[in-house]
Protein backbone atom coordinates (compact mmCIF):
# COMPACT_ATOMS: atom_id res chain seq x y z
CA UNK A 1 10.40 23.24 6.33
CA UNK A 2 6.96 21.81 7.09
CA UNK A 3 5.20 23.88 9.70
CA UNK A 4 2.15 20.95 10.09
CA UNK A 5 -0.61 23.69 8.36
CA UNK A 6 0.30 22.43 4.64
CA UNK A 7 -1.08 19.31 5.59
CA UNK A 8 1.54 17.80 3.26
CA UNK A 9 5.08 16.86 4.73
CA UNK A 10 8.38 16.86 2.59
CA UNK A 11 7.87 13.12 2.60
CA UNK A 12 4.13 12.59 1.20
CA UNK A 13 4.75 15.79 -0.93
CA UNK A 14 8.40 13.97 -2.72
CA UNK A 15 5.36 10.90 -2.95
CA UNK A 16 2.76 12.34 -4.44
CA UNK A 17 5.62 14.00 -7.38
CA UNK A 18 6.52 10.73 -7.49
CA UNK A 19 3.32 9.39 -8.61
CA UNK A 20 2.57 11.84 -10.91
CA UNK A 21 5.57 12.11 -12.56
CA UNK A 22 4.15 8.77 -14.53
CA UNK A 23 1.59 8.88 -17.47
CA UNK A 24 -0.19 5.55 -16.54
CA UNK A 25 -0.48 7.22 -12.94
CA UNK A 26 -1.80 10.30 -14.31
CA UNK A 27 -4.58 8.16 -16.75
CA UNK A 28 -5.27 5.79 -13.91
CA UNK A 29 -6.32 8.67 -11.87
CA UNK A 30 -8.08 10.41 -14.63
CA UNK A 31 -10.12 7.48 -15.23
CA UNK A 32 -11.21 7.08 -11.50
CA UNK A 33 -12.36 10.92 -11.58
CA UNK A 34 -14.69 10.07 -14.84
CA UNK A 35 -15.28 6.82 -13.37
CA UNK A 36 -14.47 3.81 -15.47
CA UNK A 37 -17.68 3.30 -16.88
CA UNK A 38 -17.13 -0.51 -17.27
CA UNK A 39 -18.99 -3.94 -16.16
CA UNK A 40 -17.21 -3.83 -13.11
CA UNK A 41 -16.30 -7.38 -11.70
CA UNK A 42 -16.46 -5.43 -8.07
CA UNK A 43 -19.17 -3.95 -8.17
CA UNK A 44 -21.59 -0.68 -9.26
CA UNK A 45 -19.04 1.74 -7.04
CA UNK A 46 -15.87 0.12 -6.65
CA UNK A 47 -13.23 0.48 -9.90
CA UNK A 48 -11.68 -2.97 -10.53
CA UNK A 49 -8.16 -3.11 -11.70
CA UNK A 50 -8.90 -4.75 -14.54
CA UNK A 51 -11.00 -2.31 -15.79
CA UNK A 52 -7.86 -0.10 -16.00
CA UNK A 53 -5.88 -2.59 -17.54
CA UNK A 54 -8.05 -3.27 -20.61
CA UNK A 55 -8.80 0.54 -21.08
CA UNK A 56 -4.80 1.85 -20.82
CA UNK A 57 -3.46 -1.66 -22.44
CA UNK A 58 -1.65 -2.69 -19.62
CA UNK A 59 -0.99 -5.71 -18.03
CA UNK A 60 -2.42 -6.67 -14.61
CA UNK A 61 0.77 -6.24 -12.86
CA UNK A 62 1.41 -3.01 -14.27
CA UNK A 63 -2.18 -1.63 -13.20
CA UNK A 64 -1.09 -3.27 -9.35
CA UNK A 65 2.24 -1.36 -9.38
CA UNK A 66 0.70 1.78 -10.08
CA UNK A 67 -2.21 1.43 -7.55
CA UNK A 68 0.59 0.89 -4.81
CA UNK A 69 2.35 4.01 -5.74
CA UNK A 70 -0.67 5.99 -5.86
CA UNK A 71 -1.71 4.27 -2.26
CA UNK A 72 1.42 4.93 -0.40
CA UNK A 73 1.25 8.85 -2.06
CA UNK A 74 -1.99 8.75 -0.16
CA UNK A 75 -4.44 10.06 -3.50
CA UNK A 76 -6.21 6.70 -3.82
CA UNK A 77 -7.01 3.82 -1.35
CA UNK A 78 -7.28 0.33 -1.80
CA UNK A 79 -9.08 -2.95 -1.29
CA UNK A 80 -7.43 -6.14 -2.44
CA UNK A 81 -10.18 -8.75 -3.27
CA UNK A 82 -10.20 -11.88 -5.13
CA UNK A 83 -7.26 -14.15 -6.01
């Protein structure tokens, strides 16, 4: 039961399992706490998804897939820019 002092509910807390239950989750947020160290396309302190994509080898659909599962667990935020 969720008495509102946890600050996570049984829904966000199943979410946040969720997301970490995957490696490429688990790198993607390992490689925004070292920061990505890359020529970002977005700029000096913004990580770009394709950063991620060429350093775990994963396609750019992957890389959006997992950012949406992170962002609806509530551990990263978002900004979609470009095409």
């Amino acid at each position: 039961m969720d008495d509102g002092t946890s600050g996570v509910g049984p829904d966000r807390g199943g979410l946040v399992f969720h997301a970490l239950a995957s490696r490429p989750r688990r790198d993607i947020l390992r490689l925004l706490v070292e920061g990505t160290n890359a020529s970002s396309c977005c700029g000096v302190h913004d990580a770009c998804s394709c950063d991620f994509a060429e350093k775990l080898g994963l396609s750019p659909a992957t890389v959006s897939h997992h950012m949406k599962v992170l962002a609806e667990s509530g551990m990263v935020s978002s900004v979609k820019r470009g095409l």
